[in-house]
Protein backbone atom coordinates (compact mmCIF):
# COMPACT_ATOMS: atom_id res chain seq x y z
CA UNK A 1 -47.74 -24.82 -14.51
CA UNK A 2 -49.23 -21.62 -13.13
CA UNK A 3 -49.07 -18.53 -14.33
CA UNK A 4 -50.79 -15.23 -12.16
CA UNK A 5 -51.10 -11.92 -14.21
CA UNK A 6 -50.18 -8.54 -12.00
CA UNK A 7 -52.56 -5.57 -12.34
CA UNK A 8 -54.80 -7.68 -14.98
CA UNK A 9 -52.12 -8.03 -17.87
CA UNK A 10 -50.41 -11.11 -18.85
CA UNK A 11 -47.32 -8.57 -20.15
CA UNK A 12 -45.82 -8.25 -16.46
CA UNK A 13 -46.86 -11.98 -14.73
CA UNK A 14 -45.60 -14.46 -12.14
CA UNK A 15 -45.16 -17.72 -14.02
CA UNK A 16 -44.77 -21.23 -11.16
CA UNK A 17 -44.02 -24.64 -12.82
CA UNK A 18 -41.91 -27.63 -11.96
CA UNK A 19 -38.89 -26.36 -12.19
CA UNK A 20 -39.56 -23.40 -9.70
CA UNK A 21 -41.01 -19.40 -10.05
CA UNK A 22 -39.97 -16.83 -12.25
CA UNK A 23 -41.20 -13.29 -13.15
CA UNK A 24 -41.82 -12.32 -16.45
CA UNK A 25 -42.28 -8.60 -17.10
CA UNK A 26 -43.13 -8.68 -20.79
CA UNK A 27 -39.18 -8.96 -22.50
CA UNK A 28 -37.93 -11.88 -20.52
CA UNK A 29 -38.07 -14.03 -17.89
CA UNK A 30 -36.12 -13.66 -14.57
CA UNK A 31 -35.83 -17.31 -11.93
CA UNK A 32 -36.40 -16.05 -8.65
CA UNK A 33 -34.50 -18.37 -5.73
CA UNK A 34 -35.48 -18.10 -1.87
CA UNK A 35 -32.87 -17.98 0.61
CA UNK A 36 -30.81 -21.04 1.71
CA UNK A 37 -31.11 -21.55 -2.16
CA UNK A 38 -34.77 -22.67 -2.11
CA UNK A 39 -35.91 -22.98 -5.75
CA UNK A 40 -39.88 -23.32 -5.15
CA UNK A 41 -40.46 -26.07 -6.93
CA UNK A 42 -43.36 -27.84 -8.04
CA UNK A 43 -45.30 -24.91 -8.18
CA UNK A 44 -49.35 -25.57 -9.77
CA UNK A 45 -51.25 -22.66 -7.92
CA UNK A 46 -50.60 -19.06 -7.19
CA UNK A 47 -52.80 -16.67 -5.58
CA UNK A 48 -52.21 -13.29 -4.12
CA UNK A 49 -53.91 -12.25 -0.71
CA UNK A 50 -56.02 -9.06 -0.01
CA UNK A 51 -52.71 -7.11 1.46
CA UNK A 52 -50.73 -8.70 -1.61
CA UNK A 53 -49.07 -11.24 -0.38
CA UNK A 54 -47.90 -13.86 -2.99
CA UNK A 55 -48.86 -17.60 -2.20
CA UNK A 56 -47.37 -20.28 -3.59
CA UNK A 57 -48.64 -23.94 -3.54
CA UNK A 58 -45.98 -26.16 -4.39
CA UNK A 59 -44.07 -29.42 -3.57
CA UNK A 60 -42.81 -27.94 -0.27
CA UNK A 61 -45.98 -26.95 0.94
CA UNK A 62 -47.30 -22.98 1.42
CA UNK A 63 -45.05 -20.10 0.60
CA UNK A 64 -45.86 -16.98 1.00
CA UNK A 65 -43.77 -13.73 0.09
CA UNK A 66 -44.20 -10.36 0.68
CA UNK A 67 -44.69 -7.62 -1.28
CA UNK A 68 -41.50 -6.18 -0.32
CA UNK A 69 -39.60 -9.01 -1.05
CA UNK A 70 -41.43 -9.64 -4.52
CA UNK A 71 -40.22 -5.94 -5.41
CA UNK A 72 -36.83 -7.10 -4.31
CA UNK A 73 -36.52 -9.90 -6.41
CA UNK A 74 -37.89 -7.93 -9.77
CA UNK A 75 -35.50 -5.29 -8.94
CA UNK A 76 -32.17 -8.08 -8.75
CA UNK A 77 -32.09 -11.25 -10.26
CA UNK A 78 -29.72 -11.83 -7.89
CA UNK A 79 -31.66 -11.49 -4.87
CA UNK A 80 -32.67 -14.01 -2.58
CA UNK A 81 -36.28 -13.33 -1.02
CA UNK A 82 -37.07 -14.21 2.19
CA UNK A 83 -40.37 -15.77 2.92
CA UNK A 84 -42.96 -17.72 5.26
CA UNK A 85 -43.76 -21.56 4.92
CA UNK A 86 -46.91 -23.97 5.94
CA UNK A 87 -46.28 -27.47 5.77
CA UNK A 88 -47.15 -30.31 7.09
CA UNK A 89 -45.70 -29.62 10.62
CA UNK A 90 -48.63 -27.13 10.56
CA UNK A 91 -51.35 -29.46 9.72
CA UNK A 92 -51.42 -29.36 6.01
CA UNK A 93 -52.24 -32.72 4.65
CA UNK A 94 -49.80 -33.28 1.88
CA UNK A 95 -48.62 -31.25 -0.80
CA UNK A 96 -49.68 -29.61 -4.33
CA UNK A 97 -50.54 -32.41 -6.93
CA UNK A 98 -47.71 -32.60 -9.54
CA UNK A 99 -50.21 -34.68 -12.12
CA UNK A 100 -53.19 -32.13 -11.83
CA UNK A 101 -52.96 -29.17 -14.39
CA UNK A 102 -55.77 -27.62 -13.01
CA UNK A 103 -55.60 -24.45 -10.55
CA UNK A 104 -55.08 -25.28 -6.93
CA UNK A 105 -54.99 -21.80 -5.76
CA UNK A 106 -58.31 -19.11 -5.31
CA UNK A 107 -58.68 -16.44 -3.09
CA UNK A 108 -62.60 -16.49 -2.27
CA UNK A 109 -64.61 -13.23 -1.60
CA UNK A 110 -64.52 -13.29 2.25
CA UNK A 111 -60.30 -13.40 1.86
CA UNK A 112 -59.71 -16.56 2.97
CA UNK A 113 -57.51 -18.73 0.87
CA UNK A 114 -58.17 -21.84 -0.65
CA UNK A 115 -55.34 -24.68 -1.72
CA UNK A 116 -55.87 -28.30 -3.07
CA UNK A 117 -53.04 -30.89 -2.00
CA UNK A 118 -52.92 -33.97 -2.74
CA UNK A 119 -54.38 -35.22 0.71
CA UNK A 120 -57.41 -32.59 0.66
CA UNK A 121 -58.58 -29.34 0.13
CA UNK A 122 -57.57 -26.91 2.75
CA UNK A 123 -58.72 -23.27 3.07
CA UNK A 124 -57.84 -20.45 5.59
CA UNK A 125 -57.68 -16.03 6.41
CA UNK A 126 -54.21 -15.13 6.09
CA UNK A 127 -54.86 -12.54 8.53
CA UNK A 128 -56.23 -14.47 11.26
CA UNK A 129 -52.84 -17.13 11.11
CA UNK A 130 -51.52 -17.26 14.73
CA UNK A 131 -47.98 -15.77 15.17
CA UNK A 132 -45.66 -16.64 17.11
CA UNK A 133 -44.14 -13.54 18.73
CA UNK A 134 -42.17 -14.38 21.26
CA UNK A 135 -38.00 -13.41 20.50
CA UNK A 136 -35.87 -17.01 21.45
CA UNK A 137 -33.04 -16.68 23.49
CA UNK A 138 -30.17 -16.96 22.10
CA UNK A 139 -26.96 -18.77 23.66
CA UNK A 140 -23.27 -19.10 22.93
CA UNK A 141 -22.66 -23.19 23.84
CA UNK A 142 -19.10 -23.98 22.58
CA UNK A 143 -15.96 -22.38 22.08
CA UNK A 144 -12.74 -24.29 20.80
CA UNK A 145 -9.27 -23.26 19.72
CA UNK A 146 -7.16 -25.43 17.70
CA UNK A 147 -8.99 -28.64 18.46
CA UNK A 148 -9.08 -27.54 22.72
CA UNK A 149 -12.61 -26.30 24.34
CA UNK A 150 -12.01 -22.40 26.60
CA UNK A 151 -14.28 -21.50 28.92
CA UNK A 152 -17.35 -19.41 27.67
CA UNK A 153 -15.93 -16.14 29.63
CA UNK A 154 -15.53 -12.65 28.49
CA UNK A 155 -11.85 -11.38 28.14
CA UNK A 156 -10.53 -15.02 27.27
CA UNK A 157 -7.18 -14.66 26.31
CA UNK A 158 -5.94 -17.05 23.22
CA UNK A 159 -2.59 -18.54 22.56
CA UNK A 160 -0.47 -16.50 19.77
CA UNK A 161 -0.92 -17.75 16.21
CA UNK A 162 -4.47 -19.41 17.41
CA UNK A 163 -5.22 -21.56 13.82
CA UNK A 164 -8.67 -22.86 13.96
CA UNK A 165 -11.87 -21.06 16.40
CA UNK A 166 -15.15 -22.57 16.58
CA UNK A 167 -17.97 -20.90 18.12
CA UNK A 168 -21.22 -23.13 18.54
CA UNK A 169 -24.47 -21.47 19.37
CA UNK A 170 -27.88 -22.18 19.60
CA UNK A 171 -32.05 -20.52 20.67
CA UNK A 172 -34.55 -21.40 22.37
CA UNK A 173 -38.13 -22.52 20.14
CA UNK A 174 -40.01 -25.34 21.26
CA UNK A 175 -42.90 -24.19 17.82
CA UNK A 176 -40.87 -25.15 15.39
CA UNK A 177 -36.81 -25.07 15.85
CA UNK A 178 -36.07 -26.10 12.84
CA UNK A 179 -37.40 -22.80 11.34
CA UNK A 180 -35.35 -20.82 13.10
CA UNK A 181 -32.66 -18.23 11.76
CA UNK A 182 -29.28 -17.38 12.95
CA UNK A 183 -27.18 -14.20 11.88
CA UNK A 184 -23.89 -13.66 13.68
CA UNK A 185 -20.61 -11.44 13.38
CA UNK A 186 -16.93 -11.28 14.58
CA UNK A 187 -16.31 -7.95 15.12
CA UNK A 188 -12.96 -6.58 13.57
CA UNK A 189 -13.31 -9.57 10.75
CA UNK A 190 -17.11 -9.35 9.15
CA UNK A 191 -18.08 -6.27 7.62
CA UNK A 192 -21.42 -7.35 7.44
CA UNK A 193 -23.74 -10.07 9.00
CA UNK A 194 -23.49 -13.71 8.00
CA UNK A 195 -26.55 -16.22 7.71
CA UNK A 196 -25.46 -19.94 8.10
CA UNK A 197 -27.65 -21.91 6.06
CA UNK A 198 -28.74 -25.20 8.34
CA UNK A 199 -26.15 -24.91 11.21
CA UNK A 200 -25.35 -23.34 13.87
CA UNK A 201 -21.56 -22.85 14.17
CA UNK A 202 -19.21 -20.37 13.45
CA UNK A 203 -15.74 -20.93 11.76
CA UNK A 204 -12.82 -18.84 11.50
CA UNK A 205 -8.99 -19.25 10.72
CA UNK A 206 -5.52 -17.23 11.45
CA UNK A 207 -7.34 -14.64 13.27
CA UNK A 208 -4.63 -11.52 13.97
CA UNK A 209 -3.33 -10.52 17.06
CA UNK A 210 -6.13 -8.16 18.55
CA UNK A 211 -9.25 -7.80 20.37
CA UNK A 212 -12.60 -9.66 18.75
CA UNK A 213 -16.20 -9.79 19.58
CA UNK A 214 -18.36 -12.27 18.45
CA UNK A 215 -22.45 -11.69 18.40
CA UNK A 216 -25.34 -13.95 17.24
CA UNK A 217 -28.92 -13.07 16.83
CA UNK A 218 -32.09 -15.85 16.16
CA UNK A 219 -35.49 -15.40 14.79
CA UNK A 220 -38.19 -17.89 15.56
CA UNK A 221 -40.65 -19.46 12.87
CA UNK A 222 -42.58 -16.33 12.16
CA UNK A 223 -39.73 -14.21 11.90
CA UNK A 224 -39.23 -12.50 14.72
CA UNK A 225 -35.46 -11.02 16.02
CA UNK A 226 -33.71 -11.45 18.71
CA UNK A 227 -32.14 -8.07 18.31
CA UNK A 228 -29.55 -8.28 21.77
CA UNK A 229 -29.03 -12.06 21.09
CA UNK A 230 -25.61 -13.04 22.66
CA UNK A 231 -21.97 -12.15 22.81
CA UNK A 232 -18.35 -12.81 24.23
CA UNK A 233 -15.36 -11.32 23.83
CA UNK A 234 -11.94 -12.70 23.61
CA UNK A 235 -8.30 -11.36 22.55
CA UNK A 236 -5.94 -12.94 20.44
CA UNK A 237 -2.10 -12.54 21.72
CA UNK A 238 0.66 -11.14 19.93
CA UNK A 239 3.70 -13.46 19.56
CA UNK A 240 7.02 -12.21 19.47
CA UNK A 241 7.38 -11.05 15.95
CA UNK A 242 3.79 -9.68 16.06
CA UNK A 243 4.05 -7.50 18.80
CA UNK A 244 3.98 -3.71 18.44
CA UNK A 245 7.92 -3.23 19.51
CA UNK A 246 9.31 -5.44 17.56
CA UNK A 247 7.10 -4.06 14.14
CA UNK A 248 9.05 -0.66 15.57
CA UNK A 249 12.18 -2.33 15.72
CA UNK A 250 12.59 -3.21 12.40
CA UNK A 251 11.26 -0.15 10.85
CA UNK A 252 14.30 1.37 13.09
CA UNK A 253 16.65 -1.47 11.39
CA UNK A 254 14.89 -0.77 7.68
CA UNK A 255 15.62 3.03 8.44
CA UNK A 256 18.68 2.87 9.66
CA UNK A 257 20.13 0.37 6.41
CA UNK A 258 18.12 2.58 3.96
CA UNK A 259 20.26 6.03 5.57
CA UNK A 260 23.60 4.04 5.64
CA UNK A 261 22.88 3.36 1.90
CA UNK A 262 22.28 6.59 1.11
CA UNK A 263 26.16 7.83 2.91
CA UNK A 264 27.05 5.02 1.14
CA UNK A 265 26.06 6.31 -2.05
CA UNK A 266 26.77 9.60 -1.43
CA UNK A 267 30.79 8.77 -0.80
CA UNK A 268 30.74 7.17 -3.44
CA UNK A 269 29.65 9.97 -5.89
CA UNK A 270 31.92 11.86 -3.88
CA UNK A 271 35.09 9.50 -4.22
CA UNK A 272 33.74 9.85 -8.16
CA UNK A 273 33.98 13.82 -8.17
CA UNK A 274 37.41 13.77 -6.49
CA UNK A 275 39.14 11.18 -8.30
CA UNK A 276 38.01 13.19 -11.62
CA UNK A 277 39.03 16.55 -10.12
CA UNK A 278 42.46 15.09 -8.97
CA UNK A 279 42.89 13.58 -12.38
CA UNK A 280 42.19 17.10 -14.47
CA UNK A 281 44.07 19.02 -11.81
CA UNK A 282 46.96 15.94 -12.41
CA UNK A 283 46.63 16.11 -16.09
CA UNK A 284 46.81 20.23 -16.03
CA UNK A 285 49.64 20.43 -13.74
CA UNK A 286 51.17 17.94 -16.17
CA UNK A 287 50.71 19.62 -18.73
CA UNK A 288 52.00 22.81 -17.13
CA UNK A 289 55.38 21.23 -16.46
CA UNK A 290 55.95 20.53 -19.37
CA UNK A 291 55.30 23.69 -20.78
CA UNK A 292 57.50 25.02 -18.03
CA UNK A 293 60.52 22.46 -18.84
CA UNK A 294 60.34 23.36 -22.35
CA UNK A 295 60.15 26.86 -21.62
CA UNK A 296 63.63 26.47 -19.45
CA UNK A 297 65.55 24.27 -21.63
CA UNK A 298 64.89 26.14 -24.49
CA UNK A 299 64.06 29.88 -24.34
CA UNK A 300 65.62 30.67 -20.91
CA UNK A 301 68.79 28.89 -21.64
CA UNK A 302 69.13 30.59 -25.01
CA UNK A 303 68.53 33.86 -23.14
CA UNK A 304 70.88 33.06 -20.56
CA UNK A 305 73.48 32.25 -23.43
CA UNK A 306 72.74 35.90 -24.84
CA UNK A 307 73.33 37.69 -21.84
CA UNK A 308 76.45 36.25 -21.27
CA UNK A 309 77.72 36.88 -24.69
CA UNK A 310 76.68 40.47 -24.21
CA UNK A 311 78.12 41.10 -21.21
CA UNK A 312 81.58 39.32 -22.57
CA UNK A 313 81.12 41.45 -25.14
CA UNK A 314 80.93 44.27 -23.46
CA UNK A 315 83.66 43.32 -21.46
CA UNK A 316 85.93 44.21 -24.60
CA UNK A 317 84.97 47.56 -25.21
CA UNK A 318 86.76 50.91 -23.69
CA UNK A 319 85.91 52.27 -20.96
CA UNK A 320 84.11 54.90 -23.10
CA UNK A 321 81.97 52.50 -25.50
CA UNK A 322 81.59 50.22 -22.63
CA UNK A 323 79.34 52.77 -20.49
CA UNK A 324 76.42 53.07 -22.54
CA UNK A 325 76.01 49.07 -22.49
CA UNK A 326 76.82 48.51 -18.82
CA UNK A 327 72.98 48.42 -17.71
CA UNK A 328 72.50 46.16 -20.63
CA UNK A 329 73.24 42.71 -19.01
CA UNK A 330 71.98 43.50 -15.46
CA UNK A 331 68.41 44.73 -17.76
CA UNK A 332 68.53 41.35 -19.34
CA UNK A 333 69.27 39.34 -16.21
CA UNK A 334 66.24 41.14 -14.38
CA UNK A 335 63.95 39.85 -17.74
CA UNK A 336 65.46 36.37 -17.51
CA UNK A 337 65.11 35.90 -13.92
CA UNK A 338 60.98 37.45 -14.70
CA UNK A 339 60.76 34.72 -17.64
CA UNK A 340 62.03 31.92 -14.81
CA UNK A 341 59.65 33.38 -12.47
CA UNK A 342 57.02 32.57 -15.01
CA UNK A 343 58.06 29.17 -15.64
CA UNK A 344 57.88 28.87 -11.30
CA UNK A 345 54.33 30.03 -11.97
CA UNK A 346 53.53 27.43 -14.33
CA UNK A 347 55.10 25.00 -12.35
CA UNK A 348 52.70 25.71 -9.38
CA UNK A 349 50.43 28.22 -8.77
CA UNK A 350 50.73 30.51 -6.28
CA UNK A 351 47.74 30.88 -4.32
CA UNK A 352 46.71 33.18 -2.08
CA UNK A 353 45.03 33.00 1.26
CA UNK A 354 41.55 31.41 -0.59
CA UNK A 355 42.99 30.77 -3.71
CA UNK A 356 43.55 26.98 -2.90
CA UNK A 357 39.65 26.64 -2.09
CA UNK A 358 38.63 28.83 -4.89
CA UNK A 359 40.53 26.40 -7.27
CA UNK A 360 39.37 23.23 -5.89
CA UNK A 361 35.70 24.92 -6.25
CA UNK A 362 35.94 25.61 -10.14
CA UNK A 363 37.25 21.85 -10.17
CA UNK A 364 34.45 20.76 -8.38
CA UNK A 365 31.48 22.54 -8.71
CA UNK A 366 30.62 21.57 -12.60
CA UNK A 367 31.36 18.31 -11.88
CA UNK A 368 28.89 18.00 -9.60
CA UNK A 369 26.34 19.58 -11.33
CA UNK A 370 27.16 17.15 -13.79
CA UNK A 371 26.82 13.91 -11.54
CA UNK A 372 23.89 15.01 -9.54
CA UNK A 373 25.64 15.29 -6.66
CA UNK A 374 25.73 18.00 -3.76
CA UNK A 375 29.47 19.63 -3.17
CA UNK A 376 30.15 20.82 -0.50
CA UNK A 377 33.75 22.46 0.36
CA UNK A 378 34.77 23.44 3.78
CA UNK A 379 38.22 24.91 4.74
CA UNK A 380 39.26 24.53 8.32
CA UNK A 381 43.10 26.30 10.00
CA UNK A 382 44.90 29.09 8.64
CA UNK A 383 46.96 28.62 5.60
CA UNK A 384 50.81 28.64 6.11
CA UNK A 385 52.59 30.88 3.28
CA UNK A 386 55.71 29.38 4.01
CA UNK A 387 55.18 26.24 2.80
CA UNK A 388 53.69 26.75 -0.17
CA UNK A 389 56.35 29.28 -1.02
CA UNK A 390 58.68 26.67 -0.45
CA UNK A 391 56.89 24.16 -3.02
CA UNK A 392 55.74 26.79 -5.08
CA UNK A 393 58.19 29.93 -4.99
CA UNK A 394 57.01 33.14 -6.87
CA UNK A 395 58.70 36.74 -6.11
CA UNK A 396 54.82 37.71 -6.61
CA UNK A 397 53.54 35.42 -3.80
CA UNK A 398 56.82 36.31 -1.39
CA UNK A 399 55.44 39.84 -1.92
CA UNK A 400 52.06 39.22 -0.96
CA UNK A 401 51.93 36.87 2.14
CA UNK A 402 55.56 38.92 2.99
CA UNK A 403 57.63 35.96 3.74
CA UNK A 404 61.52 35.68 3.25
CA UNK A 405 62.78 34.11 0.32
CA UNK A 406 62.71 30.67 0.21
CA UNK A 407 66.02 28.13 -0.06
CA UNK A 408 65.22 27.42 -3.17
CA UNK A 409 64.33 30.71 -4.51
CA UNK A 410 68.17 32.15 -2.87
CA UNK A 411 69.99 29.52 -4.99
CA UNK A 412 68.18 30.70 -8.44
């Protein structure tokens, strides 16, 4: 176990063991992983260099992290830090002791570093480390769709409903290969760059219909980018039901159904209003007749009854008592033929030139308001008095719209 105070004090410390490296900043302890999941383990020596660069002797070999990635991974536990290896393919002879629990890390005064493994004792200036700085190039080296290899062209064209794409790629190191990184995105489908940890492929599945462009970058051992790396470009067709027409299509069709439902429901609140406006007007009219038949058989007849009585009556007199009472009986029969008038009027209105809309509006309207539903009442022609004289006689309405008398009427 190791354990390498910061600034002096023990409170805020980097603590290495078997199990891996951790940072302790005086409440708690926080594991801190390197990327592909490296735990550093086997960690007896830690030692920071002059710029502040953490070294790590452990059972991998070298690490080294920088202080910009040690910030990182106090900030987020999450983090993973990214960092810089010597191992054997770089000469060191074997790795940190896991028996010894002495120190295996110093930094002397002239800033070179020193590290025991378990093959020697090894000791070199950070500073003065070659680097490699030369970018690999970076190529695209297979392309399949749904099991078949395509050509590595730009503007390939893939079948609709493409399943399964597999992009291979590869760069160029002859140092050390193995150490290099890849990054790589698919335009229109990653919103941010994805790292494959150990190899070099590229999956994706039921990619849309649309235009995609894939792009890898590679960093050699030391860390150095590729930033233009490579890139092809390739659409996906449409099939039928994917295609931009048919989409419009049936949001025409889903349109068109949702306005036939609405007319559909809008007849039928209508077919609602007028079947309860014919039945009041039914009922009323009903009613009305009644009253009217009522009105005949009793009161009219019994007037009728008195008028003949008085005019036999007067019939009897002389000539001088029968004067006075000779306008009686033509007074009466003027009242009894107003009282049948009435009784016409209760069988049916008499309407005049708007008085058939006007009544179907007063039906109407409340209802509506009641239901929720729009009315809407439009008259079309001009009204013929005739008729409805005929069905409807009043002396009142053969005044008004001056028409003759109808059959009817004469017979009364």
């Amino acid at each position: 176990m190791a354990i390498l105070p910061v600034d002096g004090s023990v409170a805020r410390a980097w603590i290495g063991g078997e199990n891996g490296l951790a940072w302790y900043d005086g409440k708690r302890f926080t594991p801190v992983t390197g990327r592909g999941g490296d735990p550093f383990a086997g960690i007896n020596g830690m030692v920071f260099a002059a710029d502040g660069t953490l070294w790590l002797n452990g059972g991998a070999g070298l690490t080294a992290i920088s202080p910009g990635e040690q910030d990182k991974a106090r900030r987020d536990a999450a983090y993973r830090v990214q960092f810089e290896r010597l191992d054997y393919r770089d000469g060191l002879p074997g790795t940190a002791s896991g028996i010894t629990p002495l120190q295996s890390a110093i930094r002397s005064s002239d800033g070179k570093l020193w590290f025991s493994t378990m093959g020697g004792t090894v000791a070199f200036d950070p500073a003065a480390l070659p680097k490699n700085r030369l970018a690999p190039p970076v190529v695209i080296t297979f392309l399949k769709a749904d099991g078949q290899e395509l050509a590595l062209v730009d503007g390939l064209r893939l079948a609709p409903h493409t399943g399964a794409l597999e992009i291979d790629f590869t760069a160029l190191s002859y140092r050390a290969p193995e150490r290099m990184r890849f990054r790589y995105r698919l335009e229109g489908v990653d919103s941010a760059w994805q790292e494959p940890e150990r190899r070099r492929s590229a999956y994706y599945t039921n990619l849309a219909p649309g235009q995609y462009r894939f792009r890898v970058l590679a960093s050699n051992d030391d860390g150095v980018w590729n930033e233009q790396g490579a890139a092809i470009t390739f659409e996906v067709a449409p099939s039928l039901t994917q295609s931009a027409w048919f989409r419009l299509l049936c949001a025409a069709v889903l349109a068109a159904g949702l306005w036939l439902l609405h007319r559909m429901r809008l007849r039928r609140v209508a077919w609602r209003v007028t079947r309860r406006v014919t039945a009041q007007m039914t009922e009323r009219l009903a009613e009305r007749e009644r009253i009217a038949r009522e009105l005949h058989d009793t009161v009219l007849q019994s007037v009728q009854g008195l008028v003949l009585k008085i005019g036999a009556a007067v019939q009897r007199l002389r000539e001088d008592e029968r004067k006075p009472l000779e306008e009686a009986p033509q007074a009466a029969g003027q009242v009894l033929g107003e009282g049948r008038d009435r009784v016409a009027g209760l069988r049916g209105e008499s309407l005049d030139q708007a008085g058939l809309a006007r009544a179907i509006a007063e039906y109407g309207e409340p209802l509506a308001r009641e239901s929720g539903a729009r009315f809407e009442l439009v008259t079309e022609g001009r009204p013929r008095w005739r008729s409805m004289c005929a069905t409807n006689y009043s002396p009142s309405c053969a005044r008004r719209s001056g028409t003759p008398l109808c059959t009817r009427s004469r017979r009364r």
